[in-house]
N, C-alpha and C. Protein backbone atom coordinates (compact mmCIF):
# COMPACT_ATOMS: atom_id res chain seq x y z
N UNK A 1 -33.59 18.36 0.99
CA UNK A 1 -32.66 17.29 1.27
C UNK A 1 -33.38 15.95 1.35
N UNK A 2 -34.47 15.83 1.99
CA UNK A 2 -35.03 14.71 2.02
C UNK A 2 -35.67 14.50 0.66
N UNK A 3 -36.36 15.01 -0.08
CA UNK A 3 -36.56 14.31 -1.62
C UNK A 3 -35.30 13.71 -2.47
N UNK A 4 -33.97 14.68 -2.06
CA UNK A 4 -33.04 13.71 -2.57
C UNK A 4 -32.59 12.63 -1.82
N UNK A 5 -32.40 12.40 -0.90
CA UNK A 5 -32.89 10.98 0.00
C UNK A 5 -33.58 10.47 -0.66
N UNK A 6 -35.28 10.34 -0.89
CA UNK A 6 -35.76 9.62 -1.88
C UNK A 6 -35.69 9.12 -2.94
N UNK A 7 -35.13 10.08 -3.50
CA UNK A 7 -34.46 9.53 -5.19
C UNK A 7 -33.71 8.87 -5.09
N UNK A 8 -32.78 8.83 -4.73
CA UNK A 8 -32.01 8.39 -4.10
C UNK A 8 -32.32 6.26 -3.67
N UNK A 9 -32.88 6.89 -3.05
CA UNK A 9 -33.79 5.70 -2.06
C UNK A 9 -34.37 4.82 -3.14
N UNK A 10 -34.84 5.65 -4.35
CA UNK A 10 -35.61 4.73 -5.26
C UNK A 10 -34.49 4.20 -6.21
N UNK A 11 -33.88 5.12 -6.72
CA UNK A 11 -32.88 4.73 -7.68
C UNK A 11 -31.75 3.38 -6.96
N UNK A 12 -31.54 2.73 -5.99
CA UNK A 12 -30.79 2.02 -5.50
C UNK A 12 -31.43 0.51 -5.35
N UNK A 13 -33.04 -0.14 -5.72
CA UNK A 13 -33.34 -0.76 -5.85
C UNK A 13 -33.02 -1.49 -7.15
N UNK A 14 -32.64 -0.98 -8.22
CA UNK A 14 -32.46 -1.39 -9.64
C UNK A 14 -30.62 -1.36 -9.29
N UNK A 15 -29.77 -1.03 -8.49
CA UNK A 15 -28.35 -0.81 -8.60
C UNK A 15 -27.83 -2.33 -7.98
N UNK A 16 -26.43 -2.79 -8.63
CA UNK A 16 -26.00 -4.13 -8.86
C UNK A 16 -24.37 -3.96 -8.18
N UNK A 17 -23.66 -4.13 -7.18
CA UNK A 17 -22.15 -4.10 -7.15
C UNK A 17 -21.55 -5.17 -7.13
N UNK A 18 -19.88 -5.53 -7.89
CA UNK A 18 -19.26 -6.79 -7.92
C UNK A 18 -18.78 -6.48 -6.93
N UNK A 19 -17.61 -7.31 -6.69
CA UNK A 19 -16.45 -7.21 -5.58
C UNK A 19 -15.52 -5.88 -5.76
N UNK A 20 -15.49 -5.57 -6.62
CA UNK A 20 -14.28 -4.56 -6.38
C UNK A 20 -15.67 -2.86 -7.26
N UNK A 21 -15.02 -1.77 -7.39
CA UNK A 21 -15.52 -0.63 -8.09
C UNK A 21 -14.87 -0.44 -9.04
N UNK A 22 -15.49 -0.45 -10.12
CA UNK A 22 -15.15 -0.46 -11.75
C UNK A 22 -16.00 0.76 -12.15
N UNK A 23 -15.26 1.57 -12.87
CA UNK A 23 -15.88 2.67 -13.78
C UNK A 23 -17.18 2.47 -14.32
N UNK A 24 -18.41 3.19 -13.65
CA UNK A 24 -19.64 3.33 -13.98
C UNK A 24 -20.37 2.36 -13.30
N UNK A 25 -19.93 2.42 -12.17
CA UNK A 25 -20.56 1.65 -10.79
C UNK A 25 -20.48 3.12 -9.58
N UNK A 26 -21.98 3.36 -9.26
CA UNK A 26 -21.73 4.16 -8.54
C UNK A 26 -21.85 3.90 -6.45
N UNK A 27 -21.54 2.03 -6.39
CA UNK A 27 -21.78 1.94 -5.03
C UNK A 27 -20.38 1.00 -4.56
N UNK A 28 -19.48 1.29 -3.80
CA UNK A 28 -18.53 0.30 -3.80
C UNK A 28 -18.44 -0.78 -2.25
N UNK A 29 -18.26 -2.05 -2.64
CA UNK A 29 -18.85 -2.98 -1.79
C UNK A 29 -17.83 -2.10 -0.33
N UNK A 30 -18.77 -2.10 0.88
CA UNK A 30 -18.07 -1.84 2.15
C UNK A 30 -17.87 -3.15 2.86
N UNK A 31 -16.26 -2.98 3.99
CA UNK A 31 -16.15 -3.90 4.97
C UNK A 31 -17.17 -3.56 6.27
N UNK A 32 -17.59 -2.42 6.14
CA UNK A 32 -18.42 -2.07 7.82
C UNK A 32 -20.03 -2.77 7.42
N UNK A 33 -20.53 -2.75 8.66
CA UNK A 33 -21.87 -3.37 8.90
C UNK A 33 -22.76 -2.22 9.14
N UNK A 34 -24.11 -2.28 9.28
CA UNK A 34 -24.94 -1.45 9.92
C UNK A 34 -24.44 -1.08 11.22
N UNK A 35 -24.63 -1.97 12.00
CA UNK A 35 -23.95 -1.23 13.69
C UNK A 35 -22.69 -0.54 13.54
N UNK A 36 -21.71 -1.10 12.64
CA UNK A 36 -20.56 -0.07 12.61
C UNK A 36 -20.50 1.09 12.19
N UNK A 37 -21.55 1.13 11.02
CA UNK A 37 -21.88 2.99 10.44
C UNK A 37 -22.97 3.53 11.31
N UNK A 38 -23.27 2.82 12.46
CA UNK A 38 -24.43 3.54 13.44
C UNK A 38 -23.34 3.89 14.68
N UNK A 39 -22.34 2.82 14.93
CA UNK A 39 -21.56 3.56 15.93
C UNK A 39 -20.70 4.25 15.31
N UNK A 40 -20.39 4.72 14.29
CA UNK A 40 -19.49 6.06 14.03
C UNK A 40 -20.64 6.92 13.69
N UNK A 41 -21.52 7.47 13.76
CA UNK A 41 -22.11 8.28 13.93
C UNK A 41 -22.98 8.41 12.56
N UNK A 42 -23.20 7.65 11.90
CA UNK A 42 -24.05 7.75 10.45
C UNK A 42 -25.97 7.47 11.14
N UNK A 43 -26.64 8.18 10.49
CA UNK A 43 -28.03 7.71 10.93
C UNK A 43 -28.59 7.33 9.76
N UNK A 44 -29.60 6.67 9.91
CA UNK A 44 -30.73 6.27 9.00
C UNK A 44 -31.25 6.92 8.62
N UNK A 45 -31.34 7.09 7.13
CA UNK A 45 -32.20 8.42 6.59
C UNK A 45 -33.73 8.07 5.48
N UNK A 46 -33.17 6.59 5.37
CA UNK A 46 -34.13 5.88 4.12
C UNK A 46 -34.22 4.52 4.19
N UNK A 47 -35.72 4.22 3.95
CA UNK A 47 -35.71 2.36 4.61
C UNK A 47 -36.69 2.25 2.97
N UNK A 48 -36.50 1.05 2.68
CA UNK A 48 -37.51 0.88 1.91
C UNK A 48 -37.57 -1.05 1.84
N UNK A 49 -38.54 -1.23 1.98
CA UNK A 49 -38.71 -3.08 2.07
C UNK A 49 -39.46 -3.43 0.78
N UNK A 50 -38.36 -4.83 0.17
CA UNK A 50 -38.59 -4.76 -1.12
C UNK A 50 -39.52 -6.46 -0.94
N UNK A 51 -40.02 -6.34 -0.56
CA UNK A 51 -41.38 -7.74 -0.28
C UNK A 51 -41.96 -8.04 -1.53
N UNK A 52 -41.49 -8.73 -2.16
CA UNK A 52 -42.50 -9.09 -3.86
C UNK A 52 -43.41 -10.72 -3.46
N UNK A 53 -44.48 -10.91 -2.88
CA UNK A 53 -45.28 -11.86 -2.84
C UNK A 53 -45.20 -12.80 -3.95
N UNK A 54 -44.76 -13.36 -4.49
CA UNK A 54 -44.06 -13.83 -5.51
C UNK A 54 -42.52 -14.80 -5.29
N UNK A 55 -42.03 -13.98 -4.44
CA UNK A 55 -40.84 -14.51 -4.04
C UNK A 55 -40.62 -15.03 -3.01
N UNK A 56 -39.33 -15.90 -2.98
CA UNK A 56 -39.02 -16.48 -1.20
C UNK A 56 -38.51 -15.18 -0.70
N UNK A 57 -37.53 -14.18 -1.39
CA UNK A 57 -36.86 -13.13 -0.88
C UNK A 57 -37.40 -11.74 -0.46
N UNK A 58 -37.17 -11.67 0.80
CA UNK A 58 -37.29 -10.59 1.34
C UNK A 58 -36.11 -9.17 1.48
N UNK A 59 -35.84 -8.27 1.01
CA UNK A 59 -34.99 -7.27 1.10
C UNK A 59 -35.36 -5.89 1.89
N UNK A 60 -34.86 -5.87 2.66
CA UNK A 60 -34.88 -4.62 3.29
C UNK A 60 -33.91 -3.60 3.04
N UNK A 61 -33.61 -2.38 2.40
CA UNK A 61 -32.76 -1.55 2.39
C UNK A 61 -32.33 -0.19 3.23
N UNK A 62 -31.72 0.26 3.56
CA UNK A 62 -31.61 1.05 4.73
C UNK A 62 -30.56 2.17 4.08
N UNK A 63 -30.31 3.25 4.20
CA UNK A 63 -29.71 4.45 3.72
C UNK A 63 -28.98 5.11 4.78
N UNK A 64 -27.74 5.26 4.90
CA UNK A 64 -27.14 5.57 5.93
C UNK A 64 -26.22 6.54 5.80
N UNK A 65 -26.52 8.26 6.80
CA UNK A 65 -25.88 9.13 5.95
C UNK A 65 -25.12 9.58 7.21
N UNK A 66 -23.86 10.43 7.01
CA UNK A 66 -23.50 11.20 7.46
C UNK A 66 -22.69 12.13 7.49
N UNK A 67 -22.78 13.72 6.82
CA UNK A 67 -22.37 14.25 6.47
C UNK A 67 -22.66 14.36 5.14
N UNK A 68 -21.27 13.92 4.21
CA UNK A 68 -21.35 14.01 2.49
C UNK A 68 -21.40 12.34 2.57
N UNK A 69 -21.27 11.58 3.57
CA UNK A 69 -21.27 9.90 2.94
C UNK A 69 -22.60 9.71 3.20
N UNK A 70 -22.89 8.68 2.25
CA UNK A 70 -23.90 7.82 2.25
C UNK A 70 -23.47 5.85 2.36
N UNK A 71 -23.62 5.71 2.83
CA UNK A 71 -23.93 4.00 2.56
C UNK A 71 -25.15 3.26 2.59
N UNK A 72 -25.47 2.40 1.47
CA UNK A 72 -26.95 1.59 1.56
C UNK A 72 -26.16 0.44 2.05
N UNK A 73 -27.67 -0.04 2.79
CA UNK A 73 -27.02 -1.76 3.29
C UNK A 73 -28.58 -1.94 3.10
N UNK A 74 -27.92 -3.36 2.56
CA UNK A 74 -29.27 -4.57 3.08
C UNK A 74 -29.16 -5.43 3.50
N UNK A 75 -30.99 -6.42 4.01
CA UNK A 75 -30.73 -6.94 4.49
C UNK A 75 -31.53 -8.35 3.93
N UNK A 76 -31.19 -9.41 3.41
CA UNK A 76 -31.87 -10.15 2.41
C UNK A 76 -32.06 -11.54 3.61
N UNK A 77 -33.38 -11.58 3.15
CA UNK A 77 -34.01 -12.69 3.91
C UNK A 77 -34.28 -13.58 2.75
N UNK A 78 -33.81 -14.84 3.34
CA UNK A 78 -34.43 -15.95 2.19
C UNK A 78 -35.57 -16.90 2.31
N UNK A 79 -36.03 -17.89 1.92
CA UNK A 79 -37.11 -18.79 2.34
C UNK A 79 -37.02 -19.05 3.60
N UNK A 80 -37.44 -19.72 4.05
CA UNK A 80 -37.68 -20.22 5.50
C UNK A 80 -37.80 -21.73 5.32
N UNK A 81 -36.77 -22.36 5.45
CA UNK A 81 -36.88 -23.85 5.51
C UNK A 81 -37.36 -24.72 6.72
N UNK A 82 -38.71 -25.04 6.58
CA UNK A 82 -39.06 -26.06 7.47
C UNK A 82 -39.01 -27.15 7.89
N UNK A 83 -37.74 -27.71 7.54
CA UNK A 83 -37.40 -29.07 7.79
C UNK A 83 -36.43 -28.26 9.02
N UNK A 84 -35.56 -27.57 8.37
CA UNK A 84 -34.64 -27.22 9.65
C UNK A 84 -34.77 -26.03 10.65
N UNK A 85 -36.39 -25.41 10.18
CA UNK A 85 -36.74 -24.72 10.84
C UNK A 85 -36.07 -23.12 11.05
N UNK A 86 -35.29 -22.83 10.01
CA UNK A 86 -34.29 -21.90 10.18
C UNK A 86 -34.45 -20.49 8.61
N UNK A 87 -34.27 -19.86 8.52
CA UNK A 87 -34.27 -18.84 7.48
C UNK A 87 -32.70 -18.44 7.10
N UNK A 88 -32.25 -18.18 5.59
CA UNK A 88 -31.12 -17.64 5.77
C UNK A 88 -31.23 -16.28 5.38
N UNK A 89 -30.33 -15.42 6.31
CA UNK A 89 -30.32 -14.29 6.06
C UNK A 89 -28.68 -13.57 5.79
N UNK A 90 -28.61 -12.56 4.64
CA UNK A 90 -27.68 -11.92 4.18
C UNK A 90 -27.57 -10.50 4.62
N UNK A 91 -26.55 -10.15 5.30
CA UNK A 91 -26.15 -8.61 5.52
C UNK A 91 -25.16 -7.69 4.60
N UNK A 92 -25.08 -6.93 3.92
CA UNK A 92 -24.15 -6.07 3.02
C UNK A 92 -24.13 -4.93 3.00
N UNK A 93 -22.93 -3.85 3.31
CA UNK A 93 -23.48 -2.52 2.96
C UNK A 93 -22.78 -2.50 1.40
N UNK A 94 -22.85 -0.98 0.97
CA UNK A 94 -22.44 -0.52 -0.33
C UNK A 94 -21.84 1.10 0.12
N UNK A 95 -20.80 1.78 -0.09
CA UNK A 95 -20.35 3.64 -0.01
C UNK A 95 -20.82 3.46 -1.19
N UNK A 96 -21.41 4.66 -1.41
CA UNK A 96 -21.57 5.22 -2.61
C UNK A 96 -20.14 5.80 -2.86
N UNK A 97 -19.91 5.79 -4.33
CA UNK A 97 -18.86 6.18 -4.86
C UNK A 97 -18.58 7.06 -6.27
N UNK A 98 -17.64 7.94 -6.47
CA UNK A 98 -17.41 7.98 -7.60
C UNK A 98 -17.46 7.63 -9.02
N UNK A 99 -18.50 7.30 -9.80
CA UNK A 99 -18.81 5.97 -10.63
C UNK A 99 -17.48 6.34 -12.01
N UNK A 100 -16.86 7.62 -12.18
CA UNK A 100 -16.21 7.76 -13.00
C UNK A 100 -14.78 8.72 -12.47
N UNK A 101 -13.81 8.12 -12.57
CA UNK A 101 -12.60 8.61 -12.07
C UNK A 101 -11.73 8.94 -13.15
């Protein structure tokens, strides 16, 4: 179970979702947050931090299972602006989904 976690884990760095789930999209954008799939009972099964030294962006991804669901969320850090002293940061999950119905 946990190597497919991994694959898993790896294969979701290259994966892209719009606003809505369209045939041959296999992640569909969620309204819940991390704390909300941690208080219904989902745990963390896969972290992977996507740090490219190269970039302002920082991504953290997180794998969140429970049961037969999965949801990835991340968490995207942007530059760090020093004039205003502040960083912006982005939160999103994704359900995995059905990619063909």
């Amino acid at each position: 179970m946990k190597h497919a976690v991994l694959i898993v884990a790896t294969a979701i760095c290259a994966s892209n979702s719009s606003a809505q789930t369209t045939s041959g999209q296999q992640w569909a954008p969620s309204r819940f947050m991390m704390i909300d799939l941690v208080n219904k009972g989902y745990r963390v099964v896969a972290y992977q931090d996507n740090t490219t030294p190269a970039s302002s962006i920082t991504t953290s991804t997180y794998l969140l299972q429970k049961d037969n669901s999965l949801f990835r969320c991340d968490e995207r850090l942007m530059s760090y602006d020093s004039k205003t002293n502040k960083s912006k940061i982005f939160f999103i999950c994704w359900e995995l989904a059905k990619p063909f119905e």
